[in-house]
Protein backbone atom coordinates (compact mmCIF):
# COMPACT_ATOMS: atom_id res chain seq x y z
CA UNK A 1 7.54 -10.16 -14.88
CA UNK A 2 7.33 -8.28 -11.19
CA UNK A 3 3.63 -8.91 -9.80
CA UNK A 4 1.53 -6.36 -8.57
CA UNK A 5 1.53 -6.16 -4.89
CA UNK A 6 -1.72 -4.94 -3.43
CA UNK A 7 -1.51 -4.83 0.61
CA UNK A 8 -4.52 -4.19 2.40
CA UNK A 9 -3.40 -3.33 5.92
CA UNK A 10 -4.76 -2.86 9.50
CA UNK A 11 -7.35 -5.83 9.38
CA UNK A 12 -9.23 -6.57 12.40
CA UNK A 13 -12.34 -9.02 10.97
CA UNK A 14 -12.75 -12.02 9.09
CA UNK A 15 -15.30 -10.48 6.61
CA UNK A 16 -12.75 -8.28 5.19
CA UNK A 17 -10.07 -10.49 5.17
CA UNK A 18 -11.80 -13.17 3.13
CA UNK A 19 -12.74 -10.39 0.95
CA UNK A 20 -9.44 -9.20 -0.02
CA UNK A 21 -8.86 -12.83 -0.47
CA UNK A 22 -11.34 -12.89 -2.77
CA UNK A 23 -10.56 -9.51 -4.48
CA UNK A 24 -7.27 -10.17 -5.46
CA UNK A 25 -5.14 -8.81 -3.09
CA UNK A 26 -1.65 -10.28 -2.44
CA UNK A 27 -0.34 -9.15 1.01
CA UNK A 28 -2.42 -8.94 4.04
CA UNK A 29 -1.16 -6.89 7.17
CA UNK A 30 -1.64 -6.50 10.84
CA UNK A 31 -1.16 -3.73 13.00
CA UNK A 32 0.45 -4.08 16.53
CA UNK A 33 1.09 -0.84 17.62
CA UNK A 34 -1.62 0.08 20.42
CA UNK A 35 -2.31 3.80 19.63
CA UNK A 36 -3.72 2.72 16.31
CA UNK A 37 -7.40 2.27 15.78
CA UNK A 38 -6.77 -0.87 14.06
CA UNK A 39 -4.52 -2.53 16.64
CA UNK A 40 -4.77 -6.30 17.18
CA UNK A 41 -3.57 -8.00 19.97
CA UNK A 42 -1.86 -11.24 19.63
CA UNK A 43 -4.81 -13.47 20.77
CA UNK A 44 -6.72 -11.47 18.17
CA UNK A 45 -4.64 -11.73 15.70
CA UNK A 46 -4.27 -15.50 16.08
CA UNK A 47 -7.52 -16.32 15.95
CA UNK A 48 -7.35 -14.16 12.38
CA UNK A 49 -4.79 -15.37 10.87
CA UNK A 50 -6.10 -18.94 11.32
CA UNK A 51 -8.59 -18.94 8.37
CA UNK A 52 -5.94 -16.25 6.11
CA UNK A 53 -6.18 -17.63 2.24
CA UNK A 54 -2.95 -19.60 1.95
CA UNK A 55 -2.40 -16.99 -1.51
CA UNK A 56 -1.88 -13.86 1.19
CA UNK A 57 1.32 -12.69 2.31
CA UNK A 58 0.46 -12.48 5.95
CA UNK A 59 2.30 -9.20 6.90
CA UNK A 60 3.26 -7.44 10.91
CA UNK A 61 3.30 -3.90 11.33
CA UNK A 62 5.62 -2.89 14.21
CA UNK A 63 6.76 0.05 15.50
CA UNK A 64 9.86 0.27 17.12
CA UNK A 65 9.68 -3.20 18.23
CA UNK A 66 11.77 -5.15 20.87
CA UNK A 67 12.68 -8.65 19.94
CA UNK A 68 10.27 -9.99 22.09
CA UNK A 69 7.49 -7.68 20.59
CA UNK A 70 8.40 -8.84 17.13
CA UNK A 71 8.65 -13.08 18.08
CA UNK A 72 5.18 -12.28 19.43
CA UNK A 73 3.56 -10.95 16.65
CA UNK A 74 5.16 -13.09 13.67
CA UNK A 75 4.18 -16.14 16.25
CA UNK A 76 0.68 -15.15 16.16
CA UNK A 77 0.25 -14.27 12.62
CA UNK A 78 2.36 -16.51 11.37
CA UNK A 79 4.04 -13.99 9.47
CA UNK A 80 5.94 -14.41 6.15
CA UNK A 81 6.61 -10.17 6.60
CA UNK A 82 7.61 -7.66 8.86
CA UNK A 83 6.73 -3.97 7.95
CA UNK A 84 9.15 -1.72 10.37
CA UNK A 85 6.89 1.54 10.60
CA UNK A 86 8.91 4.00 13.08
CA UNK A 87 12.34 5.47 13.05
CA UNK A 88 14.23 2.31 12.85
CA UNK A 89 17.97 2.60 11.69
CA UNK A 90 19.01 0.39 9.06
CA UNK A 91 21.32 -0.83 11.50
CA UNK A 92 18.74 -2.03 13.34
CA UNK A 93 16.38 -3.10 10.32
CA UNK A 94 19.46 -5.01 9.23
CA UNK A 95 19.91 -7.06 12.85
CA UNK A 96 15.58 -8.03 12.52
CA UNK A 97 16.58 -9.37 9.18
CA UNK A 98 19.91 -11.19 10.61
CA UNK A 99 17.67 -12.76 13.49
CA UNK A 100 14.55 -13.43 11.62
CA UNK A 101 14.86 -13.89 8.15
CA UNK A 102 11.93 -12.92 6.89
CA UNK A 103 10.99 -10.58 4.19
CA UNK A 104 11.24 -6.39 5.76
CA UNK A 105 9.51 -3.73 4.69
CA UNK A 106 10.86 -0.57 5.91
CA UNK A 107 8.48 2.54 5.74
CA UNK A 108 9.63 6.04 5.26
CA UNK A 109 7.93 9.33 5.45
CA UNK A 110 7.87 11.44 2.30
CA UNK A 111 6.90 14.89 1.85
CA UNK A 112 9.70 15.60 -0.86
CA UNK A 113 11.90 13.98 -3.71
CA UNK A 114 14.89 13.73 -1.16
CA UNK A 115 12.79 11.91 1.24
CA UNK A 116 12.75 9.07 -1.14
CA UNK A 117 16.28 8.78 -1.07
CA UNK A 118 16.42 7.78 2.53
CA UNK A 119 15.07 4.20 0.95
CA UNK A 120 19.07 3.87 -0.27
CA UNK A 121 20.43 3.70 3.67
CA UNK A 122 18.06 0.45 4.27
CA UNK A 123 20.01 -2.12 2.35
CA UNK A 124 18.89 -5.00 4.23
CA UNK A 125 15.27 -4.01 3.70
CA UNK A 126 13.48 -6.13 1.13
CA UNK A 127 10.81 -3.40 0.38
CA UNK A 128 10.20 0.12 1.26
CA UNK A 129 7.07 1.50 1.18
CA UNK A 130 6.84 5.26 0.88
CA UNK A 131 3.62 7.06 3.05
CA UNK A 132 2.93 10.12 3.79
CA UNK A 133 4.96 12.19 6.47
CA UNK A 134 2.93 12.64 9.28
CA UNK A 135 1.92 16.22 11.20
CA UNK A 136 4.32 16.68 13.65
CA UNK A 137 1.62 16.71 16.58
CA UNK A 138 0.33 12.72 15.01
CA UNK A 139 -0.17 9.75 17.63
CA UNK A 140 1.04 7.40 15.15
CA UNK A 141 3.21 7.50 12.39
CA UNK A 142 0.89 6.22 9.64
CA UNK A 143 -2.80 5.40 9.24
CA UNK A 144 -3.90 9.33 8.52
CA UNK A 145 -5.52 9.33 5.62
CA UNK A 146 -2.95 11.45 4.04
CA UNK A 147 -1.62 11.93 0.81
CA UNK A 148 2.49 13.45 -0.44
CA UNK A 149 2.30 14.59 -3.82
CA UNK A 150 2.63 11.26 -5.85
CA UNK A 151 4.47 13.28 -8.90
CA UNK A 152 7.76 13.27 -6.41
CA UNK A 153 7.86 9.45 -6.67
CA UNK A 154 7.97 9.48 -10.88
CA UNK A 155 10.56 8.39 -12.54
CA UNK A 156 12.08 7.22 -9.04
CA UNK A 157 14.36 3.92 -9.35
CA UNK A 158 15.03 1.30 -6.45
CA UNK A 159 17.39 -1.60 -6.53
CA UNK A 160 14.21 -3.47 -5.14
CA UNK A 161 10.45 -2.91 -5.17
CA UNK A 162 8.71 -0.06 -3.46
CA UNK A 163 5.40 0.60 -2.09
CA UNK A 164 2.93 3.81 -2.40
CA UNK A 165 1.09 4.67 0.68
CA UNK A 166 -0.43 7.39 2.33
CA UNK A 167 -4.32 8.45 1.34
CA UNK A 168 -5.16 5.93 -1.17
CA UNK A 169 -8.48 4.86 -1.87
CA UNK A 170 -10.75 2.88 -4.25
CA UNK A 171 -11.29 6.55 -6.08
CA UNK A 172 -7.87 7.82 -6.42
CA UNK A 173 -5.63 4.52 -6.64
CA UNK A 174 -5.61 4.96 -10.50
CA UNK A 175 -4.40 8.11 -10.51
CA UNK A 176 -1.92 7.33 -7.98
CA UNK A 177 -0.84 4.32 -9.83
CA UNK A 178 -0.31 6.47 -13.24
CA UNK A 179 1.53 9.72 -11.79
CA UNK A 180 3.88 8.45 -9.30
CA UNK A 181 4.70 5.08 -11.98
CA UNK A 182 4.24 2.91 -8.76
CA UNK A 183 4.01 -0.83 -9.34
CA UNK A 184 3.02 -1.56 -5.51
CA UNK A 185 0.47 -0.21 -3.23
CA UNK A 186 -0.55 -0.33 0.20
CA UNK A 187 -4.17 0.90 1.53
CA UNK A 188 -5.46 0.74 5.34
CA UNK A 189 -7.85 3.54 6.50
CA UNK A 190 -9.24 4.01 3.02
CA UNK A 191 -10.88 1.05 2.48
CA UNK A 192 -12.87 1.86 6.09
CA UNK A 193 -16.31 3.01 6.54
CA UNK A 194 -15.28 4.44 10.00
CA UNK A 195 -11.51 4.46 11.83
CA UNK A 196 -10.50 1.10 12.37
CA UNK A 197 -13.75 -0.73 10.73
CA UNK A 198 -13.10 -1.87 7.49
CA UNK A 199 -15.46 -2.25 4.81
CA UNK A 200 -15.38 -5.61 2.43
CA UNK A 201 -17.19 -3.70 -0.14
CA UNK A 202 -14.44 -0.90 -0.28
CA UNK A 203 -11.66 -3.69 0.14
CA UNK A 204 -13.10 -4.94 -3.28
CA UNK A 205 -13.03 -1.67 -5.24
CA UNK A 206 -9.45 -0.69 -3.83
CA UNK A 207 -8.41 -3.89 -5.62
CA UNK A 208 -10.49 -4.00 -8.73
CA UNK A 209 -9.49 -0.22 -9.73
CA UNK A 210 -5.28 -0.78 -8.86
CA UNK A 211 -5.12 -3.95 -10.80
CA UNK A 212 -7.44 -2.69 -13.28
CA UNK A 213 -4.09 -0.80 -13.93
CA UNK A 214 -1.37 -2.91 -12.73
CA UNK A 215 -2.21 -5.98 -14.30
CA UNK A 216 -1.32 -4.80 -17.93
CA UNK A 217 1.42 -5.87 -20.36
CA UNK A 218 2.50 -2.14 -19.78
CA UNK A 219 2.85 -2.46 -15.89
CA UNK A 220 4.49 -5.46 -16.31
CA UNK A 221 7.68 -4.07 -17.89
């Protein structure tokens, strides 16, 4: 049986991490790329990750990270995850995995059905997550609030699990869930009262309504 993963991302407060502790989510993630409302520094995100449930997959999302960038941030987290969001190669996703062997998740923008076979090239990635491609005027490559039409993803099979993304929230994720047959999902700026604050009580429903779904004999399969 494959368990649901349920990553809230972009955390910046204690509240809301201890409530998707508490609301069943499985992968926590941190966001270290500066242009994003959500960005943590790594003296922030230390002081974070001290009190993390020890349940959460602690998670870094990187863009286009140096070596140095990437020791810094999986120091300060103590990450068990890396989440490459930019235009890394799999060349270069595979030589993160050679030097830090932890678990990568490689997103990849999708607008259509052949976007989602990019996720083949990335061998060495352990996930992919698939989010929304972003305008071609954006500051940052996810984070929007934007959606790619979820019936693309149906049917689609990976050698290894994959991730929706893009415009989820606590009132959609169901439907999400059901049309594009995803087993995983990932939610950051829909769980937020406002850019970059989150909100515990939205945290909660995000989690109760996806695993209201995924955690059936059905999804299980």
């Amino acid at each position: 049986m494959t368990l649901p993963i349920v990553k809230i991302c972009g955390l910046n407060d204690a509240g809301s991490i201890a409530a998707a502790g508490r609301a069943g989510a499985s992968h926590v993630g941190f966001n270290f790329f500066p242009p994003s409302p959500r960005y943590v520094t790594p003296a922030q995100a230390r002081t974070l990750c001290a009190n993390v449930a020890p349940h959460l997959t602690r998670v870094v999302v990187l863009v286009d990270p140096t070596d140095e960038a990437i020791d810094e941030a999986v120091a300060a987290c103590g990450a068990h995850a890396i989440q490459l969001h930019g235009s890394e190669t799999p060349e270069r996703v595979a030589e993160i995995r050679e030097r830090t062997g932890l678990i990568l998740i490689k997103a990849l923008p999708v607008t259509t059905e052949t976007d989602l076979e990019v996720a083949w090239d990335y061998e060495a990635a352990d996930m992919i997550l698939f989010d929304a491609k972003p305008p071609a005027d954006a500051t940052r490559p996810g984070g929007l609030g934007k959606s790619f039409d979820w019936s693309v993803a149906a049917g689609f099979e990976l050698d290894r699990p994959w991730i929706l993304s893009g415009g989820l929230t606590p009132d959609n994720v169901q439907d999400a869930i059901r049309v594009s047959g995803a087993m995983h999902v990932d939610v950051s700026s829909g769980v937020e009262a406002a850019p970059g604050v989150k909100s515990p009580r939205r945290i909660v429903a995000f989690c109760e309504a996806a695993l209201a779904v995924l955690d059936t004999p059905e999804a299980a399969e």
